[in-house]
Protein backbone atom coordinates (compact mmCIF):
# COMPACT_ATOMS: atom_id res chain seq x y z
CA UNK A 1 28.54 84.76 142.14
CA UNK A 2 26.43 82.97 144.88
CA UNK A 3 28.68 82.39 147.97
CA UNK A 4 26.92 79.19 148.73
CA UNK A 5 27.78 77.65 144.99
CA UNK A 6 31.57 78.94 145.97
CA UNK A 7 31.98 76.76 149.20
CA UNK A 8 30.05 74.08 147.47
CA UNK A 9 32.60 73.74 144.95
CA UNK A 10 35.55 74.27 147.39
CA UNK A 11 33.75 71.43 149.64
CA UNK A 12 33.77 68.81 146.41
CA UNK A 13 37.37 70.01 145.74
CA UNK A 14 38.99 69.14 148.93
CA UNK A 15 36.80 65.69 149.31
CA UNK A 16 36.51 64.40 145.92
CA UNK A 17 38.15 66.54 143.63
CA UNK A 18 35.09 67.03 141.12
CA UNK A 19 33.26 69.82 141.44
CA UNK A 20 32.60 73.17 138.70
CA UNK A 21 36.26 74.74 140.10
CA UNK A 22 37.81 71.92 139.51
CA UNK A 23 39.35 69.94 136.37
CA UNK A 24 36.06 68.38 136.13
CA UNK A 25 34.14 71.12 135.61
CA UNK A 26 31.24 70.71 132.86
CA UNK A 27 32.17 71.24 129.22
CA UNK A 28 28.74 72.97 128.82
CA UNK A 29 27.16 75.13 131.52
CA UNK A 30 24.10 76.64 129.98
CA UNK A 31 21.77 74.19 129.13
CA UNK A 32 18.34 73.99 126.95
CA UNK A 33 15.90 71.44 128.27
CA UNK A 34 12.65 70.60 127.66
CA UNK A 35 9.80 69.26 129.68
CA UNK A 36 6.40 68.57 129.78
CA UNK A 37 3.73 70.13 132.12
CA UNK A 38 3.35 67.34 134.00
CA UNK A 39 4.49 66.58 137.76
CA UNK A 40 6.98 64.00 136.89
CA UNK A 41 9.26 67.12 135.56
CA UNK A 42 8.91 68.41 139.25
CA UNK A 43 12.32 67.41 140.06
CA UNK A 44 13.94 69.67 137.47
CA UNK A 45 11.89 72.17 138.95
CA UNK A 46 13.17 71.89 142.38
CA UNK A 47 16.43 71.93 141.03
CA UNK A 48 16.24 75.44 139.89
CA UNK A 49 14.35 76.82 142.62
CA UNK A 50 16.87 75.22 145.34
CA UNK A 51 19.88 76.57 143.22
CA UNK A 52 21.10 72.97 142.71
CA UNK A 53 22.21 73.24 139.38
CA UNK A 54 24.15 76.74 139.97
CA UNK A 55 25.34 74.36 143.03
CA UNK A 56 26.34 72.22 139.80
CA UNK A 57 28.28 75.17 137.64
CA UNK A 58 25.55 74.36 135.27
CA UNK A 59 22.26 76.96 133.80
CA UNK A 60 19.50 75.20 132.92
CA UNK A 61 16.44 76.86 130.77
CA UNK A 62 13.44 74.93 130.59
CA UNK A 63 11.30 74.87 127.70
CA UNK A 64 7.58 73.95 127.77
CA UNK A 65 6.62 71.31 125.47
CA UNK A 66 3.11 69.38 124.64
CA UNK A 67 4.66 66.37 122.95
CA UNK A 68 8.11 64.29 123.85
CA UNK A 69 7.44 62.74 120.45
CA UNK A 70 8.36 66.72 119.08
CA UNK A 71 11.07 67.43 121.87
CA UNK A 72 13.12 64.00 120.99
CA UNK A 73 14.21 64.51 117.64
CA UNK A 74 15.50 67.94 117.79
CA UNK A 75 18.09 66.58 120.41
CA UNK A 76 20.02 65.30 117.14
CA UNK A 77 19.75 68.45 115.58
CA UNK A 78 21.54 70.30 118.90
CA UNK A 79 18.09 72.49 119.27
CA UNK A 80 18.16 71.46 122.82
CA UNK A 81 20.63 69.21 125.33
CA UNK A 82 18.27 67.22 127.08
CA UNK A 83 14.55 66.10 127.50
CA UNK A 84 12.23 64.19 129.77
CA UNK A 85 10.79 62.24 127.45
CA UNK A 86 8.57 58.84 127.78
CA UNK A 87 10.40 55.43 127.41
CA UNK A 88 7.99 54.40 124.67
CA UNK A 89 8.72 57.75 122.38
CA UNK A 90 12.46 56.88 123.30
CA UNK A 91 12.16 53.40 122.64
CA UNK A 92 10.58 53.45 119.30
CA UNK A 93 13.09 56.08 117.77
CA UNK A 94 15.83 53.97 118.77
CA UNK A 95 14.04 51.20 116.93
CA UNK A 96 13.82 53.30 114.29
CA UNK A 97 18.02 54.38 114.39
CA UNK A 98 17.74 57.20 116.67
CA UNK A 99 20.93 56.92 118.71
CA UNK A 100 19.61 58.20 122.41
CA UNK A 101 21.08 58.13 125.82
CA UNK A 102 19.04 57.98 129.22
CA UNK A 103 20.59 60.13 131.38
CA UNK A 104 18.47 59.74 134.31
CA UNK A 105 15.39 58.15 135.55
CA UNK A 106 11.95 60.58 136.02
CA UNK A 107 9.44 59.15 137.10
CA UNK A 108 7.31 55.58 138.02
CA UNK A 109 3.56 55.45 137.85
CA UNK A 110 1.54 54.81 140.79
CA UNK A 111 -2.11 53.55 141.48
CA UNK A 112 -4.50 56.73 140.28
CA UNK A 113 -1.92 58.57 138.52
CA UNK A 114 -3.50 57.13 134.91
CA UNK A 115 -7.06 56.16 134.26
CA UNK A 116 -9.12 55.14 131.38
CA UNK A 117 -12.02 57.65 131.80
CA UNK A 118 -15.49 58.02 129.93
CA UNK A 119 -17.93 61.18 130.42
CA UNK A 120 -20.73 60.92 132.60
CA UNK A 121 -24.14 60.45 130.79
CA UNK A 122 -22.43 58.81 127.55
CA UNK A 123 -23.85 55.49 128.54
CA UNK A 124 -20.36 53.87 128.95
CA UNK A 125 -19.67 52.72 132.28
CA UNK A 126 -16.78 49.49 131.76
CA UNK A 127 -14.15 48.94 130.03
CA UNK A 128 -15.57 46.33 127.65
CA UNK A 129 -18.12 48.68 126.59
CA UNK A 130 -15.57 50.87 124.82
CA UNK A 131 -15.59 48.20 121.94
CA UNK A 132 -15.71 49.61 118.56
CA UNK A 133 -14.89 53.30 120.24
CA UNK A 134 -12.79 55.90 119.90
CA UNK A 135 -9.94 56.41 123.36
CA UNK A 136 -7.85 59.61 123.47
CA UNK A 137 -4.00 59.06 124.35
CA UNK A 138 -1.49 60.88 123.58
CA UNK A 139 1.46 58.98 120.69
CA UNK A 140 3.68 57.01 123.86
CA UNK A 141 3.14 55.30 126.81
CA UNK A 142 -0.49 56.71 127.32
CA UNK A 143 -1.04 54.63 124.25
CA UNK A 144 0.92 51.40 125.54
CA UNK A 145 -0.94 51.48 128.95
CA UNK A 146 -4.19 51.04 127.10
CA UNK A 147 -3.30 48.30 125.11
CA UNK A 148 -1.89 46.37 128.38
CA UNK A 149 -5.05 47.10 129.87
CA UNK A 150 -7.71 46.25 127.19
CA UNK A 151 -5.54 42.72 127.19
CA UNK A 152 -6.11 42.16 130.82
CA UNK A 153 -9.44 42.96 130.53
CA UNK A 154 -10.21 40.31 127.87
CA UNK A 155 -9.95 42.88 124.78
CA UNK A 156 -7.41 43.81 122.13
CA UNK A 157 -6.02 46.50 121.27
CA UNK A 158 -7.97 47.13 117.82
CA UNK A 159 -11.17 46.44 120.07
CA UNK A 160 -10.93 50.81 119.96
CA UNK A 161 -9.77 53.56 117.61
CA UNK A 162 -6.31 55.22 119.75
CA UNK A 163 -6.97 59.33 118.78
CA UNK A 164 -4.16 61.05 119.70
CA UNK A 165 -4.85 64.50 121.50
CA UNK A 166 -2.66 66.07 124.25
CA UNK A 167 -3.60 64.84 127.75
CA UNK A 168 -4.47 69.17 128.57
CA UNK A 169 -7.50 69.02 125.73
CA UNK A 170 -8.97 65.59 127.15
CA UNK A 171 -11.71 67.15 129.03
CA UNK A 172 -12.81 69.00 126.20
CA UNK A 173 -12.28 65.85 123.33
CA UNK A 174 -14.94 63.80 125.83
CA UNK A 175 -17.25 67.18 125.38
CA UNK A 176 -17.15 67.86 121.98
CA UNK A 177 -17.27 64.20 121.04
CA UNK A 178 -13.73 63.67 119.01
CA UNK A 179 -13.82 60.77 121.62
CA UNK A 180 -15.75 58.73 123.96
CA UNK A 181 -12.90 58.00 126.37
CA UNK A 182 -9.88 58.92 127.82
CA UNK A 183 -6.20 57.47 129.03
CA UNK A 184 -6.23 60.70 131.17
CA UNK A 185 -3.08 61.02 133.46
CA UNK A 186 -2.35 63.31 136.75
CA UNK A 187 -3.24 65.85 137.08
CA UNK A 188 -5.89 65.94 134.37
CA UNK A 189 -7.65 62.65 135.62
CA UNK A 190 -8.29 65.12 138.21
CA UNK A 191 -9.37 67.65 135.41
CA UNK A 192 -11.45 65.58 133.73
CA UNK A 193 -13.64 64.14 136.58
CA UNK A 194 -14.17 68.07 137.43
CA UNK A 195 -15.72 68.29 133.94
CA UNK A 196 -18.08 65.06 134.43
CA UNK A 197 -15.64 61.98 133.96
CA UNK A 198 -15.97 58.97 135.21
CA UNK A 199 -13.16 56.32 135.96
CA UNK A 200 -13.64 52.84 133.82
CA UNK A 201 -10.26 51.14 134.83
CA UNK A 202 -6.67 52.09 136.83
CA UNK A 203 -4.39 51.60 133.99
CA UNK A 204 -1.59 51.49 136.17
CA UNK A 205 -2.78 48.24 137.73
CA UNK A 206 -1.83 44.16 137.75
CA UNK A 207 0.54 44.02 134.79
CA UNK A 208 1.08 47.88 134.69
CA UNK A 209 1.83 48.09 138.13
CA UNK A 210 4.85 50.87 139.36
CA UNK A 211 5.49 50.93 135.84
CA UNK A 212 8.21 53.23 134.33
CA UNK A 213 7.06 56.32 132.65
CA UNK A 214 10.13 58.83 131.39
CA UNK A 215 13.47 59.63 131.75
CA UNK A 216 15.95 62.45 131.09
CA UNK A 217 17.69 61.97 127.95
CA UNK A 218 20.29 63.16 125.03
CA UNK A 219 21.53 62.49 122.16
CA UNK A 220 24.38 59.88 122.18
CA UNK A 221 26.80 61.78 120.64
CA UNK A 222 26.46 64.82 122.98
CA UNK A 223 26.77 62.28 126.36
CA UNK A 224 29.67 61.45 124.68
CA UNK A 225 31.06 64.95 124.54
CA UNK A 226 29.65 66.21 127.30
CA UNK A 227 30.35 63.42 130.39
CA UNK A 228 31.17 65.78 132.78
CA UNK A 229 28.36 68.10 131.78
CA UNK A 230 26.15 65.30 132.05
CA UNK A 231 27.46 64.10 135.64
CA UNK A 232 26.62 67.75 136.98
CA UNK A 233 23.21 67.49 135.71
CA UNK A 234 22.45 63.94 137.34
CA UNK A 235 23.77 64.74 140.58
CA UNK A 236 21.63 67.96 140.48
CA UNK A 237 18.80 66.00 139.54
CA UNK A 238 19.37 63.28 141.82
CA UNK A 239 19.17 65.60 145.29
CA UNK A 240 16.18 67.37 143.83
CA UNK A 241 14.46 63.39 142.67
CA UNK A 242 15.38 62.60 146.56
CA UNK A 243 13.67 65.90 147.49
CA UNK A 244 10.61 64.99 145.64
CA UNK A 245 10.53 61.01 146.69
CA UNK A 246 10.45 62.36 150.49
CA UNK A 247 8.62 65.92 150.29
CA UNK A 248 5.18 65.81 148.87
CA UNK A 249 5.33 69.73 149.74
CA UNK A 250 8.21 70.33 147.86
CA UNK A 251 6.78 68.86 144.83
CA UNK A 252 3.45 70.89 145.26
CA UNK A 253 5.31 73.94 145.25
CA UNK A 254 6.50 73.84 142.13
CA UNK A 255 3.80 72.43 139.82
CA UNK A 256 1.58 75.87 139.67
CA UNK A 257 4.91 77.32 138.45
CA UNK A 258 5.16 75.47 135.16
CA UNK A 259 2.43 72.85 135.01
CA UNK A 260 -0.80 75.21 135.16
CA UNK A 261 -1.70 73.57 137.71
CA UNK A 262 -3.52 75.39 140.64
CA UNK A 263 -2.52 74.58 144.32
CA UNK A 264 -5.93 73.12 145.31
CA UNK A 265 -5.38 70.79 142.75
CA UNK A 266 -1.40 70.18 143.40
CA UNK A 267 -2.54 69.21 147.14
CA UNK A 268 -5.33 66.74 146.00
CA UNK A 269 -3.77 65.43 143.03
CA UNK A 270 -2.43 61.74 142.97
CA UNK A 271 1.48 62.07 142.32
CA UNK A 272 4.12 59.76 140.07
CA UNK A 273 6.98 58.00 142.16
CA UNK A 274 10.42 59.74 142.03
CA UNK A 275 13.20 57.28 141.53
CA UNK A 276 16.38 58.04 143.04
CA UNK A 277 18.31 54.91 140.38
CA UNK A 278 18.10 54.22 137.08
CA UNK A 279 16.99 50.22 137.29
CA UNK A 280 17.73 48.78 133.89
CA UNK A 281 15.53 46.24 134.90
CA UNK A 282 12.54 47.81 135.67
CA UNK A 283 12.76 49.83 132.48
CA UNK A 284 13.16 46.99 130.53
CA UNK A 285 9.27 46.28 130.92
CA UNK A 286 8.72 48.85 129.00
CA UNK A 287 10.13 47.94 125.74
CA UNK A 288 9.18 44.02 126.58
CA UNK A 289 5.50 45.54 126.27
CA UNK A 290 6.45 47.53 123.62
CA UNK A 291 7.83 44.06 121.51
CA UNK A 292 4.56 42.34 122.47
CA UNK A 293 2.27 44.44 121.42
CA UNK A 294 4.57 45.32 118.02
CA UNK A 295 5.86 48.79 118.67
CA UNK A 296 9.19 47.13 118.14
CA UNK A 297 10.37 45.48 115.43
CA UNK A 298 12.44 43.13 117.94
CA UNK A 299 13.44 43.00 121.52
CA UNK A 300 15.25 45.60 122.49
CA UNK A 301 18.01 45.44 125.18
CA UNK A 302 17.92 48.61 126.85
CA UNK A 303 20.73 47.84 128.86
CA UNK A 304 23.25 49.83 126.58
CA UNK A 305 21.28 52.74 125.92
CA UNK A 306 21.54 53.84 129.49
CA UNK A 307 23.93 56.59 131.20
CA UNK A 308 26.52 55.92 133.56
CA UNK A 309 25.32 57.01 136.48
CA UNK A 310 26.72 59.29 139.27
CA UNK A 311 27.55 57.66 143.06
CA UNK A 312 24.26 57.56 145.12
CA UNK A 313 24.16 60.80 147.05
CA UNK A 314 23.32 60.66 151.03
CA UNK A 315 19.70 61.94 151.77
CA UNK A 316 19.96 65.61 152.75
């Protein structure tokens, strides 16, 4: 047993009484999560390399996935605790009767971190030229941020064909011609304008702007059995999302580690804001989007669907 996890514990018993020694130690401590190889899991990374979660009581195995839209689901069938998942895949399963919990906030999109992108030499060079065209976005808010965009730009959304293909094979879909642009996102905007690309529009701008991208979350019925497990995870999370918010270096670290992502690219690479609350507010744009541009059947309130979440934890 790690000596620093032992005072840790004996710290949070004599202030607060909570803590893995304690009576509120998690129901669960080994844990099944899965994330996407993208830097707004960094966080989770962190975590583990800084011990945090051991700090916690809690083990946390990460599994790889391509697609939140695949991850999701198998939360109901108990195939895995938790997931970072985008609010629009979360969103439209709830819509749909999925009963999910946000457990914590991931990540916030930034200027450059998404960009509708076209290969250089293809002839396209705006946005408005991508009429009658075929865009590749992954199923989920990739998807949503093009439609927002096309509508600022004085387009609709069945101006183009949507092809979904995972944001790693972008580079190569613009190459091989399954399609003639992109809704790349970090770091593989940076990947495809390596392979030729060339940006046509920020699509993380004027409406999009600081908008919410994913979140941590479970199935209802295991927060509900789980609260204390789930309270060890977000306060975990939390000091590694404050680590990442204020340490550029300490998110750079990690990303060659799970994301494939070399460290020239890590240092260059335009990075997602790290929230350190979950503001039902600002996550409510999402599915207000979502009900506009009928990914919803009505508005959803997402007000219910989120977590209690743990006391804000001092910097440091």
């Amino acid at each position: 047993m790690r000596w620093g996890a032992v005072l840790a514990g004996l710290t949070l018993v004599v202030s607060a009484c909570s803590g893995p020694g304690s009576g509120d130690a998690p129901e669960k401590t080994e844990l099944r999560v899965a994330v996407l190889p993208i830097p707004d899991a960094a966080p989770l990374y962190i975590a583990l390399q800084r011990d945090l979660f051991d700090d916690e009581g809690l083990t946390v195995r990460a599994e790889i996935v391509d697609d939140s839209t695949r991850a999701v689901p198998r939360l109901a069938a108990g195939e895995l605790d938790l997931a970072i998942a985008d609010y629009m895949t979360v969103f439209g399963l709830v819509d749909k009767g999925a009963r999910l919990r946000v457990v914590a906030d991931a990540s916030q999109a930034g200027p450059g971190t998404a960009a509708l992108m076209a290969q250089k030499g293809s002839g396209v060079t705006t946005i408005q030229e991508l009429r009658g065209m075929k865009v590749a976005a992954p199923a989920g808010i990739g998807t949503l941020l093009v439609e927002v965009t096309l509508k600022a730009n004085g387009m609709e959304p069945d101006d183009v064909t949507m092809v979904r293909v995972p944001y790693p094979d972008h580079a190569r879909a613009l190459n091989d011609g399954r399609a003639d642009a992109s809704n790349a996102w970090e770091p593989y905007v940076t990947a495809v304008e390596k392979a030729g690309g060339i940006k046509l529009a920020d699509t993380v701008a004027g409406p999009t702007a600081d908008f919410p991208v994913a979140g941590w979350v479970a199935a209802d019925e295991w927060a509900a059995k789980h609260p204390r497990t789930m309270a060890a995870f977000q306060r975990a999370l939390l000091k590694a999302q404050k680590l990442a918010a204020g340490d550029r270096r300490a998110v750079q670290d990690v990303l060659p580690a799970y994301a494939g992502i070399d460290a020239a690219t890590a240092a260059a690479m335009v990075l997602p804001a790290y929230p350190i609350t979950l503001d039902v507010k600002r996550v409510q744009r999402v599915a207000d989007f979502m009900t506009e541009f009928g990914h919803l059947k009505a508005r959803l309130d997402v007000a219910p669907l989120m977590a209690q979440q743990p006391p804000q934890l001092r910097a440091g």
